[in-house]
C-alpha atoms as a PDB file:
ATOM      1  CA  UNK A   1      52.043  22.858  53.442  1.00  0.00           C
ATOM      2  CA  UNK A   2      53.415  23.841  57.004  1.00  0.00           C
ATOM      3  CA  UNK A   3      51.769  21.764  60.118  1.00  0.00           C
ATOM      4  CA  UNK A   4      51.203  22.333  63.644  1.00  0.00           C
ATOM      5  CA  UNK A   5      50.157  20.576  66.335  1.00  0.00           C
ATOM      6  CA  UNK A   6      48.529  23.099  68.770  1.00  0.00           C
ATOM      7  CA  UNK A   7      45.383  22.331  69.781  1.00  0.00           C
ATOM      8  CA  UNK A   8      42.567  24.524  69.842  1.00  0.00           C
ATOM      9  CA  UNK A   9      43.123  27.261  73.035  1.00  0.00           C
ATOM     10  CA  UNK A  10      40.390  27.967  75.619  1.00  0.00           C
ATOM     11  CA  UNK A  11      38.697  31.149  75.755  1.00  0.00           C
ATOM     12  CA  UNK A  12      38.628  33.616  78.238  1.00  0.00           C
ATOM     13  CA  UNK A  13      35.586  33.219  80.317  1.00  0.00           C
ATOM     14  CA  UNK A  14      35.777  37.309  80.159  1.00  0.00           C
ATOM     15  CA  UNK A  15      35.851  39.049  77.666  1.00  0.00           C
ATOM     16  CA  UNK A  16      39.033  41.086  76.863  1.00  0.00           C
ATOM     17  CA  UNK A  17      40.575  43.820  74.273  1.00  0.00           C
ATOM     18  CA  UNK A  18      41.346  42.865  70.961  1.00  0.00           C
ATOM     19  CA  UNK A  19      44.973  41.884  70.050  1.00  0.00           C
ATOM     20  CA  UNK A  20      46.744  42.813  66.590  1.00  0.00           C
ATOM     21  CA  UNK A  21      47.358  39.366  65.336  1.00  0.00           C
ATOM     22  CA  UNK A  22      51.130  38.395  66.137  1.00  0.00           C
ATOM     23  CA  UNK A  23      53.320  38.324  63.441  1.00  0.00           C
ATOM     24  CA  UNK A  24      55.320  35.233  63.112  1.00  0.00           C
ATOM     25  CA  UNK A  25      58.575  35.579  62.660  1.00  0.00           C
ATOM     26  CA  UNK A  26      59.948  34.228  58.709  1.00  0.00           C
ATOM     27  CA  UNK A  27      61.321  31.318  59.336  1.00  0.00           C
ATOM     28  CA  UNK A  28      63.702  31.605  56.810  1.00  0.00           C
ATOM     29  CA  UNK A  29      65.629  34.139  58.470  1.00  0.00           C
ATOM     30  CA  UNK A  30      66.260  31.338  61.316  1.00  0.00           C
ATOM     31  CA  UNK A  31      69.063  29.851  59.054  1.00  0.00           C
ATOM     32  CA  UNK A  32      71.199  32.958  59.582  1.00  0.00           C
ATOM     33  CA  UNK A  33      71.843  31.090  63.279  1.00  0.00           C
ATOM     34  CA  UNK A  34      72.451  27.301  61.512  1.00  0.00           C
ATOM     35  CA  UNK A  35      75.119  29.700  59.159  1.00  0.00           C
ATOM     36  CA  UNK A  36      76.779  30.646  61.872  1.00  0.00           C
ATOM     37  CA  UNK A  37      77.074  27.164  63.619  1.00  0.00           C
ATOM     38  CA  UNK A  38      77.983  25.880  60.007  1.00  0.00           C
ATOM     39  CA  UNK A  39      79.772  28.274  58.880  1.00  0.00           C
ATOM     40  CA  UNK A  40      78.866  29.689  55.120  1.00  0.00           C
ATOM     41  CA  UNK A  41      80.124  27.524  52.010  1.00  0.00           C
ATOM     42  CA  UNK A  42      80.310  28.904  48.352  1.00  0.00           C
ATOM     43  CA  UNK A  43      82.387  31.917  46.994  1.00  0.00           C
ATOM     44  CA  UNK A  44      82.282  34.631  49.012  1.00  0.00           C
ATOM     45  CA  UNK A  45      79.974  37.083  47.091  1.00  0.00           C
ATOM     46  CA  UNK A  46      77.012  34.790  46.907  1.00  0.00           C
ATOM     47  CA  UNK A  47      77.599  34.178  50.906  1.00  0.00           C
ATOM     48  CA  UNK A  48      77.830  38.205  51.673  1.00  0.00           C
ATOM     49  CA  UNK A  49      74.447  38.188  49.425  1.00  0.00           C
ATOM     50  CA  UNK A  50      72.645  35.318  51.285  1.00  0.00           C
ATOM     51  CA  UNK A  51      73.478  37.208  54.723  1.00  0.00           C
ATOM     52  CA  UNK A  52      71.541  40.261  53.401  1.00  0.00           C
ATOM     53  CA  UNK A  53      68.956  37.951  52.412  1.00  0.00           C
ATOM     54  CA  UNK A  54      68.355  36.844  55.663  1.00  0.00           C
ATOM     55  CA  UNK A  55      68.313  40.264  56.985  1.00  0.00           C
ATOM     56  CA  UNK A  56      65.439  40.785  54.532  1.00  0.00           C
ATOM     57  CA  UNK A  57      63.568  38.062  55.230  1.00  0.00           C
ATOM     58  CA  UNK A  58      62.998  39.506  58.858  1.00  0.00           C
ATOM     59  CA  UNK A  59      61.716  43.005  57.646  1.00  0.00           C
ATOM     60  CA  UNK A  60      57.730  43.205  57.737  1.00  0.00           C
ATOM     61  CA  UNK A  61      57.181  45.534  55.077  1.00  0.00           C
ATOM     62  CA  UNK A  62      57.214  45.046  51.294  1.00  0.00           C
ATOM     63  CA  UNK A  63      59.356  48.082  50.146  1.00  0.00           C
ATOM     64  CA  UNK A  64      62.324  47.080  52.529  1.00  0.00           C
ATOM     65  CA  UNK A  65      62.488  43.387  51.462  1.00  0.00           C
ATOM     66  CA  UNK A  66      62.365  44.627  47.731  1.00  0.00           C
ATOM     67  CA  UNK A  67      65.184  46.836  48.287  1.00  0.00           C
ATOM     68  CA  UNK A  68      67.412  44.492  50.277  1.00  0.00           C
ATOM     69  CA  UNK A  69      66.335  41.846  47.360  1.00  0.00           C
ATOM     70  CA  UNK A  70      67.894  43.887  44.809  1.00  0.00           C
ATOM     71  CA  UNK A  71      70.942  44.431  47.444  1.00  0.00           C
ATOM     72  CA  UNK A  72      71.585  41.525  46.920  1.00  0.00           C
ATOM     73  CA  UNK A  73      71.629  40.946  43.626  1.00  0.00           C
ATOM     74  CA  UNK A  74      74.060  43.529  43.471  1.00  0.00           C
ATOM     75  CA  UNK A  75      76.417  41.867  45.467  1.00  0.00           C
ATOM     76  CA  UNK A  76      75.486  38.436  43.621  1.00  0.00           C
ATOM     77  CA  UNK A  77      73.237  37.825  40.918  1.00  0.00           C
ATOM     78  CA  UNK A  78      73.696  34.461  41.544  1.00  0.00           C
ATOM     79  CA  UNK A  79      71.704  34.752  44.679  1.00  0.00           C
ATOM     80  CA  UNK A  80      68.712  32.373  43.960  1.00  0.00           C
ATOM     81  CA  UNK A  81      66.579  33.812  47.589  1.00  0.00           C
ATOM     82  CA  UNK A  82      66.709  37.108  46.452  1.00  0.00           C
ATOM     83  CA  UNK A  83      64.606  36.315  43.494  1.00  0.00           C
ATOM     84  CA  UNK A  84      62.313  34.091  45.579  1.00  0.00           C
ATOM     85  CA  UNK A  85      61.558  36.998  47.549  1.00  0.00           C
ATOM     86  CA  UNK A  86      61.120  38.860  44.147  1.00  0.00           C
ATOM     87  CA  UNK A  87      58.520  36.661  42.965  1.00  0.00           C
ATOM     88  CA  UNK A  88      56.735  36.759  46.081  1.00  0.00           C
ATOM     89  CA  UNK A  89      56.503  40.122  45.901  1.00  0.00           C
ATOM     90  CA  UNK A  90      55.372  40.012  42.064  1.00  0.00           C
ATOM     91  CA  UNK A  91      52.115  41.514  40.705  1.00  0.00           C
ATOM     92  CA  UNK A  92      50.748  38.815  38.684  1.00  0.00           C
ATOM     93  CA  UNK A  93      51.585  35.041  38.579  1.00  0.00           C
ATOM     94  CA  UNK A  94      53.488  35.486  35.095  1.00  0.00           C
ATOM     95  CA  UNK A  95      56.065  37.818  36.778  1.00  0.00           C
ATOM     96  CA  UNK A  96      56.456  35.588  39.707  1.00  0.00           C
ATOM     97  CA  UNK A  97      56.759  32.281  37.129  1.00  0.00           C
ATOM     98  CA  UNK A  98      59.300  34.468  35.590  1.00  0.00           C
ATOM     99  CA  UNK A  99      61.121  35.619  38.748  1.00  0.00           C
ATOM    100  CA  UNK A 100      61.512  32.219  39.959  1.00  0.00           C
ATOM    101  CA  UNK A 101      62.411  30.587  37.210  1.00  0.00           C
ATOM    102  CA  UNK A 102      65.311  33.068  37.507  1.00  0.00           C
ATOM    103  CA  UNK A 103      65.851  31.581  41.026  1.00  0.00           C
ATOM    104  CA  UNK A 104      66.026  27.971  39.530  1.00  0.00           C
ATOM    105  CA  UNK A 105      68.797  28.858  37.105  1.00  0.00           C
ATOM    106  CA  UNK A 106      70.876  30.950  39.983  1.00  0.00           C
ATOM    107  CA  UNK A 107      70.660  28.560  42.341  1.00  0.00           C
ATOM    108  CA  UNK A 108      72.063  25.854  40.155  1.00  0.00           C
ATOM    109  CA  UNK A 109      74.881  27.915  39.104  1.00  0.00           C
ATOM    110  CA  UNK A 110      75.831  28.892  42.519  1.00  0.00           C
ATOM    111  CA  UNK A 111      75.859  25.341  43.219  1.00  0.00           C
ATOM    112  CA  UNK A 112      77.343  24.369  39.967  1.00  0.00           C
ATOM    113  CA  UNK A 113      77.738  20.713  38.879  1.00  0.00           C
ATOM    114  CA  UNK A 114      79.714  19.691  41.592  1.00  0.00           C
ATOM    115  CA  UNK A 115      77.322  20.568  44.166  1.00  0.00           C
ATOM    116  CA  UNK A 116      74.488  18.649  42.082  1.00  0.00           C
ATOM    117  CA  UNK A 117      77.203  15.510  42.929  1.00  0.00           C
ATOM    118  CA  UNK A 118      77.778  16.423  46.145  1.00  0.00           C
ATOM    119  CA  UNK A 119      74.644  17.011  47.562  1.00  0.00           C
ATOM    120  CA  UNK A 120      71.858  14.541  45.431  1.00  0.00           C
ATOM    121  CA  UNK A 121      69.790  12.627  47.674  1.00  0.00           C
ATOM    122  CA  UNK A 122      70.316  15.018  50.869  1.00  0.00           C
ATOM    123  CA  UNK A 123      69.331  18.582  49.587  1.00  0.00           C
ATOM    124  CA  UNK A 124      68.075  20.810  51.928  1.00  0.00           C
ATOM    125  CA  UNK A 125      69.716  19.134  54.381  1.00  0.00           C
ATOM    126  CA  UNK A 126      72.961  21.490  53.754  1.00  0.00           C
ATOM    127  CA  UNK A 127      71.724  25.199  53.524  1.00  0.00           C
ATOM    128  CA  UNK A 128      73.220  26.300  50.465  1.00  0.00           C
ATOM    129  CA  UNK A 129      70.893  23.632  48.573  1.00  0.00           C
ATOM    130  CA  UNK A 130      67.489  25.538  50.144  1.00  0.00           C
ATOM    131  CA  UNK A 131      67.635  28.747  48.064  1.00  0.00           C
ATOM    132  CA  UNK A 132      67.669  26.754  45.109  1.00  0.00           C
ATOM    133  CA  UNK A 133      65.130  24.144  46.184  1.00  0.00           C
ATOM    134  CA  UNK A 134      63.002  27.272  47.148  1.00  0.00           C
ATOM    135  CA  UNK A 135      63.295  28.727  43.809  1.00  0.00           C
ATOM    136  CA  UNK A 136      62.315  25.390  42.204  1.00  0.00           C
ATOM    137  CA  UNK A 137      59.235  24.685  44.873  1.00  0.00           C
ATOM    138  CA  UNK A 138      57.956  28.099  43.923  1.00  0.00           C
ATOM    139  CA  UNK A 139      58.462  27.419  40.132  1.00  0.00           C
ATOM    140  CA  UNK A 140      56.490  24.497  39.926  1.00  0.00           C
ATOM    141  CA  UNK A 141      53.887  26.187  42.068  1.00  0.00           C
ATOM    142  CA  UNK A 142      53.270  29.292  39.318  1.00  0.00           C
ATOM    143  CA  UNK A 143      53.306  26.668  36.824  1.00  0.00           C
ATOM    144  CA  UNK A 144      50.577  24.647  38.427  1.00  0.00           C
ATOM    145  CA  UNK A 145      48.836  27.645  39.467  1.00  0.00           C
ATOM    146  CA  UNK A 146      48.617  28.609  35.683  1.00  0.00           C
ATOM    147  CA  UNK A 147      47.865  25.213  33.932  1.00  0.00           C
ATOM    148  CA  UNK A 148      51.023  23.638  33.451  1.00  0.00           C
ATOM    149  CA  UNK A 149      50.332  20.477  35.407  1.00  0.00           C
ATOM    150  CA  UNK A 150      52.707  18.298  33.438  1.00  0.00           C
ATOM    151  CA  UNK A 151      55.656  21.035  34.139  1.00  0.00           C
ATOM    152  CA  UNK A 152      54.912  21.401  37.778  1.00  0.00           C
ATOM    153  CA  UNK A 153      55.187  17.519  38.063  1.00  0.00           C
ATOM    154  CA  UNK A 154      58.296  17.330  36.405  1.00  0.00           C
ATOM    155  CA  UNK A 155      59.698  19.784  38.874  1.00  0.00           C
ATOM    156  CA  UNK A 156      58.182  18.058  41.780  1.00  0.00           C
ATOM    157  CA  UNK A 157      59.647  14.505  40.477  1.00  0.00           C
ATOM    158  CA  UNK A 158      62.973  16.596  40.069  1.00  0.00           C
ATOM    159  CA  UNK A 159      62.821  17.730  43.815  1.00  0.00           C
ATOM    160  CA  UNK A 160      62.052  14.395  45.399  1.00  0.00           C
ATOM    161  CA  UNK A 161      65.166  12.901  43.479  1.00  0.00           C
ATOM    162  CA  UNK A 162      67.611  15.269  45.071  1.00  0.00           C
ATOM    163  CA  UNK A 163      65.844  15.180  48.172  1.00  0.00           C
ATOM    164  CA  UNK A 164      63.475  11.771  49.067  1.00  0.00           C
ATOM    165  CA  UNK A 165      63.532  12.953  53.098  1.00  0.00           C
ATOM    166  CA  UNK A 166      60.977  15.608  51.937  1.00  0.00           C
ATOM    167  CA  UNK A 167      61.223  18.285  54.148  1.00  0.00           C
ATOM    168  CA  UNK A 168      59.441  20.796  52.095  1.00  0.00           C
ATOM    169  CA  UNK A 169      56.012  18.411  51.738  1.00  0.00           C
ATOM    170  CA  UNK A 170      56.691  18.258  47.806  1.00  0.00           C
ATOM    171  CA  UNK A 171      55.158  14.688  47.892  1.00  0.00           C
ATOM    172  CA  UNK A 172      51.653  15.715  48.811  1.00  0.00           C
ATOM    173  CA  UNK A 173      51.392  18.565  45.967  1.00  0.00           C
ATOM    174  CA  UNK A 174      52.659  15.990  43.603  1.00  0.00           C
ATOM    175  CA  UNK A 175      50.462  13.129  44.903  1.00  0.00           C
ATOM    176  CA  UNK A 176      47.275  16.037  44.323  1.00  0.00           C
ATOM    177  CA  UNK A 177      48.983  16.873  40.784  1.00  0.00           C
ATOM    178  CA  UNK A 178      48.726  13.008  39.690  1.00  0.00           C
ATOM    179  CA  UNK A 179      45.519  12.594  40.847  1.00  0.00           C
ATOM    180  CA  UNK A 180      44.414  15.383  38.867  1.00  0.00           C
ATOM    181  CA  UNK A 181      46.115  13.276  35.769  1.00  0.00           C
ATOM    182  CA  UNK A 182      44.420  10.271  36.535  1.00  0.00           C
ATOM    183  CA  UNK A 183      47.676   8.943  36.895  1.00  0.00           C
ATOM    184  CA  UNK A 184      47.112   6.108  39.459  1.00  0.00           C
ATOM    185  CA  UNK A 185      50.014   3.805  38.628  1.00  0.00           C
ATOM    186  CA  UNK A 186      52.748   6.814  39.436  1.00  0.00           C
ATOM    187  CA  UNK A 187      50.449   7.447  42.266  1.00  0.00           C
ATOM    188  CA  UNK A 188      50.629   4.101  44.059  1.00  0.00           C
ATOM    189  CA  UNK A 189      54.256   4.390  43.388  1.00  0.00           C
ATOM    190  CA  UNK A 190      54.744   7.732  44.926  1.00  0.00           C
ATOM    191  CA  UNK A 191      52.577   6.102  48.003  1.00  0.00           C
ATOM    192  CA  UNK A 192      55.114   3.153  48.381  1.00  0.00           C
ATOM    193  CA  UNK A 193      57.888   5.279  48.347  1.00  0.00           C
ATOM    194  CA  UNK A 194      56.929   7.326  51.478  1.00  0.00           C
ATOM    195  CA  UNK A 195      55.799   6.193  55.374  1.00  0.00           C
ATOM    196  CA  UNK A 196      53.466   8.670  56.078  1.00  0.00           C
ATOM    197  CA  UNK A 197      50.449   8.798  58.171  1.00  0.00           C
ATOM    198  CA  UNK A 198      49.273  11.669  57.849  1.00  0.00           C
ATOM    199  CA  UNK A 199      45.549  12.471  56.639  1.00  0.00           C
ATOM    200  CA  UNK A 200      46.405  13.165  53.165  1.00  0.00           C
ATOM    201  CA  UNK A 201      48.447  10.038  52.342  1.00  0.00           C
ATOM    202  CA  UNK A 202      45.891   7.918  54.338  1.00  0.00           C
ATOM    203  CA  UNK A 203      42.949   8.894  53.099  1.00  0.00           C
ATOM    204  CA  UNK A 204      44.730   9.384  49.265  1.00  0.00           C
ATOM    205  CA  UNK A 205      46.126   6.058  49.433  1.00  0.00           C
ATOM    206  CA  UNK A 206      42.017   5.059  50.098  1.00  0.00           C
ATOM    207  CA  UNK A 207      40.364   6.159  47.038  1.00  0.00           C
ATOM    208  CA  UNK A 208      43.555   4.668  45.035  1.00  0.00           C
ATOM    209  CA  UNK A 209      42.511   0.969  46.382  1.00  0.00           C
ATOM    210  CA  UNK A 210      38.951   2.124  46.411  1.00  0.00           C
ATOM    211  CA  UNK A 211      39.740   2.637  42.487  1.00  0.00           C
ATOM    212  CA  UNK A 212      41.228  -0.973  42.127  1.00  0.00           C
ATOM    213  CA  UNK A 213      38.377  -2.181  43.967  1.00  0.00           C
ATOM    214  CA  UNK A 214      40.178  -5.408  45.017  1.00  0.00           C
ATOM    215  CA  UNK A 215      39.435  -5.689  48.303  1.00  0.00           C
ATOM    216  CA  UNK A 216      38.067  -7.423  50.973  1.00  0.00           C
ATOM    217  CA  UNK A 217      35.477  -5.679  53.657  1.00  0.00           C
ATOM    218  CA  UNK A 218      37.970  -6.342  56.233  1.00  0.00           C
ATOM    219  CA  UNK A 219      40.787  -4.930  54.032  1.00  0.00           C
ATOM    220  CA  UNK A 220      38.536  -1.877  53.214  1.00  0.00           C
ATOM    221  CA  UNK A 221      37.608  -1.089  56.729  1.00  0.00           C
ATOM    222  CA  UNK A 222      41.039  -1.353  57.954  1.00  0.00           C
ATOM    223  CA  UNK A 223      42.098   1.317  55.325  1.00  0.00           C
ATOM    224  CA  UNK A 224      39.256   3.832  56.204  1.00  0.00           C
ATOM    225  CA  UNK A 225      39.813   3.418  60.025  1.00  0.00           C
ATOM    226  CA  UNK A 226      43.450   4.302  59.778  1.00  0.00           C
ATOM    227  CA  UNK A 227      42.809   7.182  57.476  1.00  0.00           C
ATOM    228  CA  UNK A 228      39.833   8.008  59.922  1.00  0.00           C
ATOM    229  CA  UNK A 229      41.888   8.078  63.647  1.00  0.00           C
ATOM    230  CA  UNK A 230      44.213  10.268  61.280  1.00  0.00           C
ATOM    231  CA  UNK A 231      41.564  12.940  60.390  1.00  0.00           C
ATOM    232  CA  UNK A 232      37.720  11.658  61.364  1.00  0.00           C
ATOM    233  CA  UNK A 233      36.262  15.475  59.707  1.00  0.00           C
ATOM    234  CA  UNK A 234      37.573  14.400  56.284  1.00  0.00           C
ATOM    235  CA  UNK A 235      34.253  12.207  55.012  1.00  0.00           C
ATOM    236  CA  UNK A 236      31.714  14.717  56.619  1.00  0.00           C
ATOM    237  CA  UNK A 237      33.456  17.717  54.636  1.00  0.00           C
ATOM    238  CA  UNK A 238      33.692  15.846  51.483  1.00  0.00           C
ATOM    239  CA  UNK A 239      30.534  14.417  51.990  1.00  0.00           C
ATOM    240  CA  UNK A 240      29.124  18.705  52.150  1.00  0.00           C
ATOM    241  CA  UNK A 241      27.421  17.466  55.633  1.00  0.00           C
ATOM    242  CA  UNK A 242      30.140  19.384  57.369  1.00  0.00           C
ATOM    243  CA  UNK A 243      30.871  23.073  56.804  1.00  0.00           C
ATOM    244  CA  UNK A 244      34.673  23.417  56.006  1.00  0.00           C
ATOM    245  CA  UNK A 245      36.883  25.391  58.367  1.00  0.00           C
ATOM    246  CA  UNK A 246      39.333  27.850  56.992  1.00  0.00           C
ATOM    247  CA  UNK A 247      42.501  28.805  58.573  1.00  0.00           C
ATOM    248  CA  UNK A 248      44.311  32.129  57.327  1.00  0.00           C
ATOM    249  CA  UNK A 249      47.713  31.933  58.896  1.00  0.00           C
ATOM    250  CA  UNK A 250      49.596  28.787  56.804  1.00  0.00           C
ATOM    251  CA  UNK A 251      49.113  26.613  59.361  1.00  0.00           C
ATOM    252  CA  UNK A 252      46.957  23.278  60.056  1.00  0.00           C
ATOM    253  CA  UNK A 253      45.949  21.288  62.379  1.00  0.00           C
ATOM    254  CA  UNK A 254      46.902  17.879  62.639  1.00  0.00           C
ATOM    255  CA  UNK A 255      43.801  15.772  63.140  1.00  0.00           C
ATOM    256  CA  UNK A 256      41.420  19.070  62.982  1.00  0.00           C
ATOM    257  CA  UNK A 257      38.771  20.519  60.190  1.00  0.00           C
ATOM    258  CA  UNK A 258      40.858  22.577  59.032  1.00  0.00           C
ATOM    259  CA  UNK A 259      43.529  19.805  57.562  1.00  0.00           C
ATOM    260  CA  UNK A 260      40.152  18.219  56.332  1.00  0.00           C
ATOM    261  CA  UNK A 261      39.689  21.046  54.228  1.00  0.00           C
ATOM    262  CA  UNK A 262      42.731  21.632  53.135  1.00  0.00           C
ATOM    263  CA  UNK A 263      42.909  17.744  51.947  1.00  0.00           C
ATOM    264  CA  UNK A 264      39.450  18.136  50.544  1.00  0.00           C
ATOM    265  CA  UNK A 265      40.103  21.300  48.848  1.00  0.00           C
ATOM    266  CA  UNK A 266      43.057  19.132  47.105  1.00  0.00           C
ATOM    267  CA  UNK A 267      42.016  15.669  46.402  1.00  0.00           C
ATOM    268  CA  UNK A 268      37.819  16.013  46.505  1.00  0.00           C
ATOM    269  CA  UNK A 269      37.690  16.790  43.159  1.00  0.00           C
ATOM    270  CA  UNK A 270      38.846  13.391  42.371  1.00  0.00           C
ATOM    271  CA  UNK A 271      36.890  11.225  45.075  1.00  0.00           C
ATOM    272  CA  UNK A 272      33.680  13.286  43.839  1.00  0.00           C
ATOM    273  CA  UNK A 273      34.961  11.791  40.481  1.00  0.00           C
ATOM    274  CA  UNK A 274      34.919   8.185  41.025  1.00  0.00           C
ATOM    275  CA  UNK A 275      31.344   6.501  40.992  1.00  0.00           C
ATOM    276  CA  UNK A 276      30.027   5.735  44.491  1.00  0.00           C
ATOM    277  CA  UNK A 277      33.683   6.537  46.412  1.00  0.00           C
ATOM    278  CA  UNK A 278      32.171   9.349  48.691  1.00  0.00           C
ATOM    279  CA  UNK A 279      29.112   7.632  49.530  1.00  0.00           C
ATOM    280  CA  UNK A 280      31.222   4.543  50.217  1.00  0.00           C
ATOM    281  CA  UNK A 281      33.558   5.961  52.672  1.00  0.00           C
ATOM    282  CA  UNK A 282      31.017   8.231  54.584  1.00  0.00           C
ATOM    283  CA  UNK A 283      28.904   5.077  55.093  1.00  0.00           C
ATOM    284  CA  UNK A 284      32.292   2.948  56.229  1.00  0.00           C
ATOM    285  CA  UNK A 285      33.371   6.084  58.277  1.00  0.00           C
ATOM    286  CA  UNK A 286      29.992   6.001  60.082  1.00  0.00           C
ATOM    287  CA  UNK A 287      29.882   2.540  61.450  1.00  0.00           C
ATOM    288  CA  UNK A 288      33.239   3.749  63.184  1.00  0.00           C
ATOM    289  CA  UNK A 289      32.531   4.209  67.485  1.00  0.00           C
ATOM    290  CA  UNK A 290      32.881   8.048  68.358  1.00  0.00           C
ATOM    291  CA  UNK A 291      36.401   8.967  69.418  1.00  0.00           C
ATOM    292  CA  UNK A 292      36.847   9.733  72.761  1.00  0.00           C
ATOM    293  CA  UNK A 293      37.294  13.578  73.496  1.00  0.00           C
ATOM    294  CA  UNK A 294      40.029  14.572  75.759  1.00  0.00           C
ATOM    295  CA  UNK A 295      40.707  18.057  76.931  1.00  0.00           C
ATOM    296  CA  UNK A 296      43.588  19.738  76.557  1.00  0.00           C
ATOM    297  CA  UNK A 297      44.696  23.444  77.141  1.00  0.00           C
ATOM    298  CA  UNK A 298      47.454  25.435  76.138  1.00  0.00           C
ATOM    299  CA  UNK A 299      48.341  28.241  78.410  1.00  0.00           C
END
């Protein structure tokens, strides 16, 4: 899940023409520039292959990312990106499980076991690592997507191994993925193992104690007020008192409705699951004092 932190922008006091929304620019193409500081590791092929991946990447339209996909491929098929872009391009979730899956297994052959050595523990953080550990996010997202729960956890356990800094967010699908399970002793595990305080793990690592129901009031209030100065729209849109807000550009906002959502349209299955836990924390998150609203523009 990517996250900003823009704040909401004023509007005009005048009306003025419509804009075509801005496209925003792949990020993955940005590596190209980190390459070039880095230089490129790996035999040469699969190198020449990534650099025509990242010219694809930057192309807006779907027929010249296919074709520079499959240029690629042709120079390497051990070029793990090309079939990331493949399966993102697929027509039905079966072709794109199958396309990345394809990914997975060229992207650990262009590392090969020496780079699994090499690199375990601080993937992504060198860029040959992040075509495979695309391949393998994706993977375990098709899987999900079509049932395979207990597949697209083993991936995600995989992922964290080789990388525990997290960079790609792979903790917070897998925390949504165990609580699906039911699996709350892996889940207070996978909360130890992480400082976080975002919304999700906050308010996630609630409902687990709310679960265990071992605490104290004080104990209990202290966990809903930090989850609550993370996110305060999360017990009103779980709750249904509070419409949720929708954002279609793969962004959120850090502290706004539209993370709510996003961490209710996760994890509020499971709190609408357990007796009495959304009643309890909207009535906690209500004897909380309003937040103080500050102003602040972007221009």
């Amino acid at each position: 899940m990517p996250i900003s932190k823009r704040r909401a922008r004023k509007l005009p006091s005048k009306p003025r023409k419509a804009r075509a929304p801005a496209v925003l620019p792949d990020r993955r193409a940005m590596e190209n520039f980190l390459a070039a500081i880095t230089g490129r590791r790996g035999d040469e092929a699969t190198a020449k292959a990534q650099d025509v991946m990242y010219e694809a990447w930057e192309r807006t339209t779907s027929r010249s990312r296919i074709a520079l996909a499959h240029k690629a491929l042709g120079i390497s098929p051990l070029c793990a990106d090309a079939y990331v872009l493949l399966a993102e391009e697929a027509r039905s979730i079966e072709e794109a499980r199958d396309y990345y899956a394809k990914g997975v297994e060229a992207g650990g052959l262009a590392l090969g076991p020496e780079g699994f050595r090499q690199y375990a523990g601080h993937f992504w953080g060198f860029l040959e690592t992040r075509p495979y550990m695309r391949a393998r996010a994706g993977l375990a997202g098709t899987l999900l997507k079509l049932g395979d729960v207990h597949g697209a956890v083993s991936h995600y356990r995989d992922m964290l191994k080789l990388n525990p800094n997290d960079n790609q967010g792979i903790r917070y699908v897998l925390a949504g993925c165990l609580l699906r399970q039911g699996d709350d002793g892996a889940l207070k595990e996978l909360l130890a193992s992480h400082e976080d305080g975002s919304a999700f793990w906050l308010y996630t690592r609630v409902l687990v104690a709310f679960r265990e129901s071992g605490m104290s009031d004080e104990q209990a209030a202290a966990l809903v007020r930090d989850a609550w100065s993370a996110n305060e729209h999360v017990p009103a849109i779980l709750a249904g008192t509070k419409p949720p807000v929708i954002r279609d550009d793969g962004y959120v906002t850090m502290g706004g409705p539209d993370e709510a959502t996003y961490y209710v349209t996760e994890c509020g299955p499971a709190w609408r699951r357990t007796p009495g836990a959304v009643a309890w924390l909207t009535k906690l998150a209500a004897s909380f004092p309003p937040k103080k609203r500050t102003r602040s523009v972007l221009h």
